[in-house]
Protein backbone atom coordinates (compact mmCIF):
# COMPACT_ATOMS: atom_id res chain seq x y z
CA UNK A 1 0.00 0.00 0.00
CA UNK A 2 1.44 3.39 -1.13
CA UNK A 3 0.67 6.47 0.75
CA UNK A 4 1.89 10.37 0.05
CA UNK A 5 3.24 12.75 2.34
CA UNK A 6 3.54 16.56 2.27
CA UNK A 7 5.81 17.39 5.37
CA UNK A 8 6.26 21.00 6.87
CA UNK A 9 9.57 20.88 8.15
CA UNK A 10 10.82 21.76 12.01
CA UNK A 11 14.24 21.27 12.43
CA UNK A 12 13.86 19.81 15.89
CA UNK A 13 16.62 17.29 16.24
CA UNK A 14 20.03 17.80 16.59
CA UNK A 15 21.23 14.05 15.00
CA UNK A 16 19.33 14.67 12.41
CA UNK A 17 20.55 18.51 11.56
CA UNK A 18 24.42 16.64 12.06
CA UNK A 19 23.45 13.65 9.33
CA UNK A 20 21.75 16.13 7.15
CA UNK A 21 25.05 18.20 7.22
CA UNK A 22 27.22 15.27 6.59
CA UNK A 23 25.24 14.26 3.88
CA UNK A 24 25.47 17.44 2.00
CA UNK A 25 28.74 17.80 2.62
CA UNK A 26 28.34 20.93 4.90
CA UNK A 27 30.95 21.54 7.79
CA UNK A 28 29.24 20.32 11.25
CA UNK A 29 26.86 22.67 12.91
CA UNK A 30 27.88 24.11 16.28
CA UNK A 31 25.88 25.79 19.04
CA UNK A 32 25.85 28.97 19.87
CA UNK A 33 25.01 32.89 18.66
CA UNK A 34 25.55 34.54 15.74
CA UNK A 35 25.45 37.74 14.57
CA UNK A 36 22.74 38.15 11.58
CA UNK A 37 22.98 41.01 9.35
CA UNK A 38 20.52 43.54 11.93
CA UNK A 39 20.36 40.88 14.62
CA UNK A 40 21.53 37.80 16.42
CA UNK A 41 20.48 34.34 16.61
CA UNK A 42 20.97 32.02 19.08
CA UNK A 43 21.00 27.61 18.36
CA UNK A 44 22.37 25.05 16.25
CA UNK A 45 24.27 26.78 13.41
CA UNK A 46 24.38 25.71 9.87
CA UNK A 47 27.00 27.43 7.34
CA UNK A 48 25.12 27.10 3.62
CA UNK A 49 27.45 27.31 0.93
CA UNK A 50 27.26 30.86 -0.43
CA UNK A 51 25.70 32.67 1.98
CA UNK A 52 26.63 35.59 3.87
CA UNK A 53 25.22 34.34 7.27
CA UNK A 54 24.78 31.37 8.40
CA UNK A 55 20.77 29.48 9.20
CA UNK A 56 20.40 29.28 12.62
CA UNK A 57 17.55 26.19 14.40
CA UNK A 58 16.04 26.82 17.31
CA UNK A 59 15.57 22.97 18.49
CA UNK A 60 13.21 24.11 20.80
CA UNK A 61 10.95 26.26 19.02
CA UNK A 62 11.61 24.32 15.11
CA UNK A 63 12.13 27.34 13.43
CA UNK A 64 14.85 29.07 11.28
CA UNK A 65 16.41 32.02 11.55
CA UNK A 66 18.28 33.29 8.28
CA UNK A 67 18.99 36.48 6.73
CA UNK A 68 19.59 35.93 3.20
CA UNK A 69 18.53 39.74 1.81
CA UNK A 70 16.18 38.05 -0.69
CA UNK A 71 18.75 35.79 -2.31
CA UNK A 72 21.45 38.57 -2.33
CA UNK A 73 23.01 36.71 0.54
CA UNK A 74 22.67 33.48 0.09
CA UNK A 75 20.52 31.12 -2.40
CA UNK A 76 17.70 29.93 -1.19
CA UNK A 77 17.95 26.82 -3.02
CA UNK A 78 20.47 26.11 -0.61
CA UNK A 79 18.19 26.38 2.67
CA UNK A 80 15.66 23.93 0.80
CA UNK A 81 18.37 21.68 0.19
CA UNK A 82 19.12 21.48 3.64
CA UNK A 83 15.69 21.35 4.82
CA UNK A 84 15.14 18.31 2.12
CA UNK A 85 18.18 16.43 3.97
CA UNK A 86 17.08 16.81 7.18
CA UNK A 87 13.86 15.63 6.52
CA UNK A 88 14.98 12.54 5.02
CA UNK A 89 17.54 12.00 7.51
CA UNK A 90 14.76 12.68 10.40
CA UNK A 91 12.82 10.17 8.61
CA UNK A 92 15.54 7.37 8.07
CA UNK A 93 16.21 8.01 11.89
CA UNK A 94 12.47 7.77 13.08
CA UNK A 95 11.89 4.35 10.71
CA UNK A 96 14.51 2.98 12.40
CA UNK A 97 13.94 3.18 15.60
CA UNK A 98 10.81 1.55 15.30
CA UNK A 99 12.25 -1.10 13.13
CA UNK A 100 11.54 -0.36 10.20
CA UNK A 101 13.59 -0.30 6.73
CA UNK A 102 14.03 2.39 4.68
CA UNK A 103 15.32 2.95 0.47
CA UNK A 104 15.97 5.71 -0.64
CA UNK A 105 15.79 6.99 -4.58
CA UNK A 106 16.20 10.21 -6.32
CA UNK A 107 14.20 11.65 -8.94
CA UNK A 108 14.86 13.19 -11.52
CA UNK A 109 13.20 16.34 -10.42
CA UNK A 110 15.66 17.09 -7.42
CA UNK A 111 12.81 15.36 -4.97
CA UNK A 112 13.71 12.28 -3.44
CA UNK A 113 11.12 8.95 -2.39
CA UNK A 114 11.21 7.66 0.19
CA UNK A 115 10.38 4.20 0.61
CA UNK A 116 9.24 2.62 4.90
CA UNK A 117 9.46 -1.34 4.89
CA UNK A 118 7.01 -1.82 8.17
CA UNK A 119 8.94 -4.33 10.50
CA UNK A 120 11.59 -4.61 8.00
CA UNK A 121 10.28 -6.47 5.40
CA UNK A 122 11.66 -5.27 2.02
């Protein structure tokens, strides 16, 4: 049985925010503040290639804080990307646990399917 899944993101968990960096070849996020353009932002820090500032996750709260001036500062193509990792690699993490198996293919599109084996079973 086949089901789709439209996911609004939270970056909640820390693992998850490290595999997603790994697997994008990002360096590893730290903790800590950060001085934004006008501001400062305080939580797991993620340095996207080409940008000006770095995205900062509040693991509490799930939300970003960025300052990308529109695209100026940083491609938002690269924040998606990240968010796109982390949601598979929050996924893979979650299946898991509960021991499941998961595949993984991309399409052609840039999206990627996943695929949850329940208990396993391929």
């Amino acid at each position: 049985m086949s089901h789709i899944v439209e996911i609004k993101t939270e970056v909640r968990d820390e693992t998850a925010i490290s595999a997603a960096c790994q697997r994008l070849k990002l360096d590893a996020p730290t903790q800590g503040t950060v001085k934004l353009f006008s501001d400062s932002a305080t939580g797991v820090i993620v340095k996207l290639p080409g940008w000006r500032y770095p995205a900062v996750f509040d693991t509490q709260s799930g939300q970003a804080r960025f300052d990308n001036f529109e695209g100026r500062w940083g491609e938002q193509g690269q924040l998606d990307r990240f968010l796109q990792g982390y949601a598979v690699e929050r996924t893979k993490i979650e299946a898991r646990k509960k021991g499941h198996t998961v595949t993984e293919q991309s399409q052609a599109d840039g999206s990627i399917k996943l695929t949850v084996s329940v208990g396993g079973a391929a």
